[in-house]
Protein backbone atom coordinates (compact mmCIF):
# COMPACT_ATOMS: atom_id res chain seq x y z
CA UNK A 1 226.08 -23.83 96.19
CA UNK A 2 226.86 -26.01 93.09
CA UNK A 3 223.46 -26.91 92.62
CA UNK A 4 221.82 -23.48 92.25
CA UNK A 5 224.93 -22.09 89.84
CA UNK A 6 224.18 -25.33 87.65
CA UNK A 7 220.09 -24.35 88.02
CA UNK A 8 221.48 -20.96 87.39
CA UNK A 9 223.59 -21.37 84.44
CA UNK A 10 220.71 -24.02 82.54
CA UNK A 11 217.54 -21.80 83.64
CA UNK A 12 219.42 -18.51 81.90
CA UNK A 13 218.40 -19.78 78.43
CA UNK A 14 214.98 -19.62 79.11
CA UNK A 15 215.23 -15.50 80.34
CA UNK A 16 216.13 -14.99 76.73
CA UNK A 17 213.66 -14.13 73.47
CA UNK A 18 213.71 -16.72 70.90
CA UNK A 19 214.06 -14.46 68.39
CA UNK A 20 217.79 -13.63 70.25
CA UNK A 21 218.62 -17.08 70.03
CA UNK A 22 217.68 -17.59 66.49
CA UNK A 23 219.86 -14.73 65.72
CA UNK A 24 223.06 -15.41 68.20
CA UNK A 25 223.03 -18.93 66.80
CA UNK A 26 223.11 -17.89 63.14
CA UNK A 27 226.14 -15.48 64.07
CA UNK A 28 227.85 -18.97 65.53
CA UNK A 29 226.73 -20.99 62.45
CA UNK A 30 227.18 -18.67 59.34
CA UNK A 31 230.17 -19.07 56.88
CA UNK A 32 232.60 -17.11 58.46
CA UNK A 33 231.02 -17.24 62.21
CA UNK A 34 233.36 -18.32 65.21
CA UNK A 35 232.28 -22.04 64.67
CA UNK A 36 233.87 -22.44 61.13
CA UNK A 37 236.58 -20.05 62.50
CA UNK A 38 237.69 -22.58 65.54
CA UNK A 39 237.40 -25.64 62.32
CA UNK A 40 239.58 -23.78 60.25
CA UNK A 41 241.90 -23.43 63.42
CA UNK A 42 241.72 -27.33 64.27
CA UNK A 43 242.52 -28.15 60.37
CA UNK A 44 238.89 -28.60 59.17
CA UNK A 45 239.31 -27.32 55.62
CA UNK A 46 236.34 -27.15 54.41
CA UNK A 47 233.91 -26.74 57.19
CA UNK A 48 229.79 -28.24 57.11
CA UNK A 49 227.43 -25.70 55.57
CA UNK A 50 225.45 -25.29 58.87
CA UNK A 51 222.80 -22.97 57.52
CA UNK A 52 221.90 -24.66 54.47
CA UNK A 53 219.03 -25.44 53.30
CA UNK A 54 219.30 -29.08 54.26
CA UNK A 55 220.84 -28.72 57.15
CA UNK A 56 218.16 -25.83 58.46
CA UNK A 57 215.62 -28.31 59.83
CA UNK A 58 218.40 -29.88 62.31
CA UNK A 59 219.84 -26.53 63.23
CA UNK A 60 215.94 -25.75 64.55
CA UNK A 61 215.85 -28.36 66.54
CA UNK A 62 219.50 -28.07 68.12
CA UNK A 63 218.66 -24.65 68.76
CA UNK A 64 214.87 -25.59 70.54
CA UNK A 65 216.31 -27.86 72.94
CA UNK A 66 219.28 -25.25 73.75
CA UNK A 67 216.97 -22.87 75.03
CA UNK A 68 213.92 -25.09 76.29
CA UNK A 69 216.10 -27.70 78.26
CA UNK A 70 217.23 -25.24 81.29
CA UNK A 71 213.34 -24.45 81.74
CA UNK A 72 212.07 -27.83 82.11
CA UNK A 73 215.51 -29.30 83.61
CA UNK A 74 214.66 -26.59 86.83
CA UNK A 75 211.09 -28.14 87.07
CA UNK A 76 212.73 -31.79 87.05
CA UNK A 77 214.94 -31.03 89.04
CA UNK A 78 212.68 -29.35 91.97
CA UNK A 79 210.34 -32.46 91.69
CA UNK A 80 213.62 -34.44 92.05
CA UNK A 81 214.34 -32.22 95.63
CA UNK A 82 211.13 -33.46 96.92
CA UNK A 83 211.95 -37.40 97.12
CA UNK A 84 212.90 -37.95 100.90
CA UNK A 85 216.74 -38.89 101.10
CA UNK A 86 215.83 -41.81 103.35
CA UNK A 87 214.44 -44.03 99.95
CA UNK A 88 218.10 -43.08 98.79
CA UNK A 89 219.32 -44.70 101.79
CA UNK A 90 217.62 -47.85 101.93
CA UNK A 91 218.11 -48.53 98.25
CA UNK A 92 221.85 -47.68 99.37
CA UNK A 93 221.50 -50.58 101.57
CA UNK A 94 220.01 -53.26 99.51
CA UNK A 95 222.83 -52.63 96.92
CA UNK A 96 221.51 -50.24 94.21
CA UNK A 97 224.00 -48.35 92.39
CA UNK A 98 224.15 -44.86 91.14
CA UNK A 99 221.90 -46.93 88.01
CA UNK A 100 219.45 -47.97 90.21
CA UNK A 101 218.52 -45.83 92.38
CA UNK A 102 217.47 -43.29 89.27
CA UNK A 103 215.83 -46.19 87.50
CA UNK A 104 214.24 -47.29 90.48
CA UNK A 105 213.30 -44.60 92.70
CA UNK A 106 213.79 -40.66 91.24
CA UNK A 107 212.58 -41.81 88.10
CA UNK A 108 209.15 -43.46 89.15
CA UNK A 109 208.98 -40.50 91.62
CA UNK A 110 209.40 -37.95 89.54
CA UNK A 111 207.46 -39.68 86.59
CA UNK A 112 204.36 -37.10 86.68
CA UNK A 113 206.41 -33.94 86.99
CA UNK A 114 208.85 -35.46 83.65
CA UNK A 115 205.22 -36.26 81.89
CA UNK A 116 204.04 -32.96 82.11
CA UNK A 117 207.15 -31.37 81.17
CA UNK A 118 207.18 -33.48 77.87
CA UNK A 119 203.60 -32.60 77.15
CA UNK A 120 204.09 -28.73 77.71
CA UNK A 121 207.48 -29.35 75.70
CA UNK A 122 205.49 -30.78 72.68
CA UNK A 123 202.72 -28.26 72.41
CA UNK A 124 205.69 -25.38 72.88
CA UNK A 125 206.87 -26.92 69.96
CA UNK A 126 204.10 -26.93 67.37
CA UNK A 127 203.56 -23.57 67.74
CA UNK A 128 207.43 -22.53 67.64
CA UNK A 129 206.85 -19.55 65.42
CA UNK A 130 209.83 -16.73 65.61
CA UNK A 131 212.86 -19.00 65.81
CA UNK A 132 211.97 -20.40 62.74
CA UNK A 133 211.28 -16.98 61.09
CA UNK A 134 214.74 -15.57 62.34
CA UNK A 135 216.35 -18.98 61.22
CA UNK A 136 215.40 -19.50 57.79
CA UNK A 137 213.43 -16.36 56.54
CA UNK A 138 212.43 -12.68 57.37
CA UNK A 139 209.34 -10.78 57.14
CA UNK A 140 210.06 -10.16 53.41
CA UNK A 141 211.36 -13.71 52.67
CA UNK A 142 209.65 -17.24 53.71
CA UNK A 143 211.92 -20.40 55.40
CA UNK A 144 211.91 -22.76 53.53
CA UNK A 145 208.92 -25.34 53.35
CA UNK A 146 210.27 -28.03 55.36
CA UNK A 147 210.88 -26.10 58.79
CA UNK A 148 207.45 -24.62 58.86
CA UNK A 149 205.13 -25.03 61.84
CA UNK A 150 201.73 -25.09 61.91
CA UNK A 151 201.63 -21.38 63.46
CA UNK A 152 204.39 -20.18 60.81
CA UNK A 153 201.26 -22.07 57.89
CA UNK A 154 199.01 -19.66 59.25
CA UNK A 155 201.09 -16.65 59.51
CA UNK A 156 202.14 -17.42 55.95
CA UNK A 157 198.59 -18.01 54.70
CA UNK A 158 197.35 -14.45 56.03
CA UNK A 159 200.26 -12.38 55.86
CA UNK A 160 203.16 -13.97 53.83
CA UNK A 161 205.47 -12.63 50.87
CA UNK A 162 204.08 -14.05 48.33
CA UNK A 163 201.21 -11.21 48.01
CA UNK A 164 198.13 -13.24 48.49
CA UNK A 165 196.13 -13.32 51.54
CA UNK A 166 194.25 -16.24 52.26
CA UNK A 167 192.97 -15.58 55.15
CA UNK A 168 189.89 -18.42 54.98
CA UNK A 169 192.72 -20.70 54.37
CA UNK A 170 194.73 -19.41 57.36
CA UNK A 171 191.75 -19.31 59.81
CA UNK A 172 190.72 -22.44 58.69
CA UNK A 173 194.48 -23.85 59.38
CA UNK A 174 194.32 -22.13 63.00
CA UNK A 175 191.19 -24.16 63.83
CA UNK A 176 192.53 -27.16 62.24
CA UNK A 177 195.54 -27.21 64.34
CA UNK A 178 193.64 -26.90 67.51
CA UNK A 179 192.06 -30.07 67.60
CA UNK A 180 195.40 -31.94 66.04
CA UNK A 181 197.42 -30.43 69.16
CA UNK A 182 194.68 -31.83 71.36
CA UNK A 183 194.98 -35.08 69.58
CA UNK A 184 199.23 -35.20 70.41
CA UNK A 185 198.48 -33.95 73.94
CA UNK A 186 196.48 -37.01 74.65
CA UNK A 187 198.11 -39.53 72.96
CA UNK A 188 201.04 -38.25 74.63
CA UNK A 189 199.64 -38.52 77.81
CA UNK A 190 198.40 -41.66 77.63
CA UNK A 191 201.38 -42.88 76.37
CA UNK A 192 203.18 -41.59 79.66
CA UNK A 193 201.20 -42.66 81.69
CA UNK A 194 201.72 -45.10 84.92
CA UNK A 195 200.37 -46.60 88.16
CA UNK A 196 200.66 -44.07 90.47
CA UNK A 197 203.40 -44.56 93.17
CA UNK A 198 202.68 -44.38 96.79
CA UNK A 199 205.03 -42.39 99.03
């Protein structure tokens, strides 16, 4: 029963828009949110600017993993399910530890299921478009440079505030980015990858 509330309460994340998240997390984070509200209760005078400009990039990020982690944690955790309890056992009995049974048998298990989870988490990640829109911008105002993603480029290219629209530019990015993702998903693989382990 403990199990499925914790799949429960990390999976929820995922049922929600990005957009939602972008915005409920800059209601926690702004100047007079309930994050610098619980600082100012706990004697933090002068609490961190969390949506500056500088700190932007790293608020991204924090919020990314927030809502991607329950998604892929489920899938980890359902390849996890299907390692037979008796490998548990035996590696009970020659010893291992809490330690090493992960290092030595859910983790080499479960290796291909956590490598494709990293590679779909990557590629979910270059084209992360409306969180960062929500986040540092709006349709009449661009994020700043440094948070952009290459599908937030192209939107900008074609359709952004400044008035011009480049879309040969933008189309040109879109097709660029293709063959760069491509690029990532391989090296990425490769760089995951292991013998295969024989149940």
């Amino acid at each position: 029963m403990g199990k499925k509330f914790v799949r429960s309460v990390l999976f929820f994340p995922t049922l929600i828009n990005a957009m939602v998240f972008g915005i409920f997390a800059g209601f926690l984070f702004s100047p007079s949110g309930p994050v610098n509200k619980l600082l100012l209760l706990v004697g933090v005078q002068d609490p961190p600017k969390w949506l500056a400009q500088d700190n932007l990039f790293n608020m991204i990020m924090i919020v990314m993993i927030w809502s991607a982690t329950g998604y892929f944690t489920t899938i980890i955790m359902s390849a996890v399910d299907q390692i037979p309890a008796y490998y548990y056992e035996a590696a009970g009995l020659d010893g291992a530890g809490p330690w090493a049974k992960f290092r030595h048998v859910t983790l080499p298990l479960a290796w291909d299921v956590i490598s494709v989870c990293a590679v779909l988490w990557t590629m979910s990640s270059v084209k992360v478009f409306e969180l960062i829109l929500v986040f540092g911008g709006s349709t009449a105002k661009a994020p700043p440079t440094n948070t952009w993603s290459t599908a937030l480029y192209v939107y900008q290219a074609a359709f952004g505030s400044g008035g011009d629209r480049e879309f040969g530019i933008s189309a040109a990015s879109a097709i660029v980015s293709l063959p760069l993702v491509t690029v990532l998903t391989i090296g990425l693989r490769r760089m995951l990858r292991r013998d295969a382990v024989e149940i």
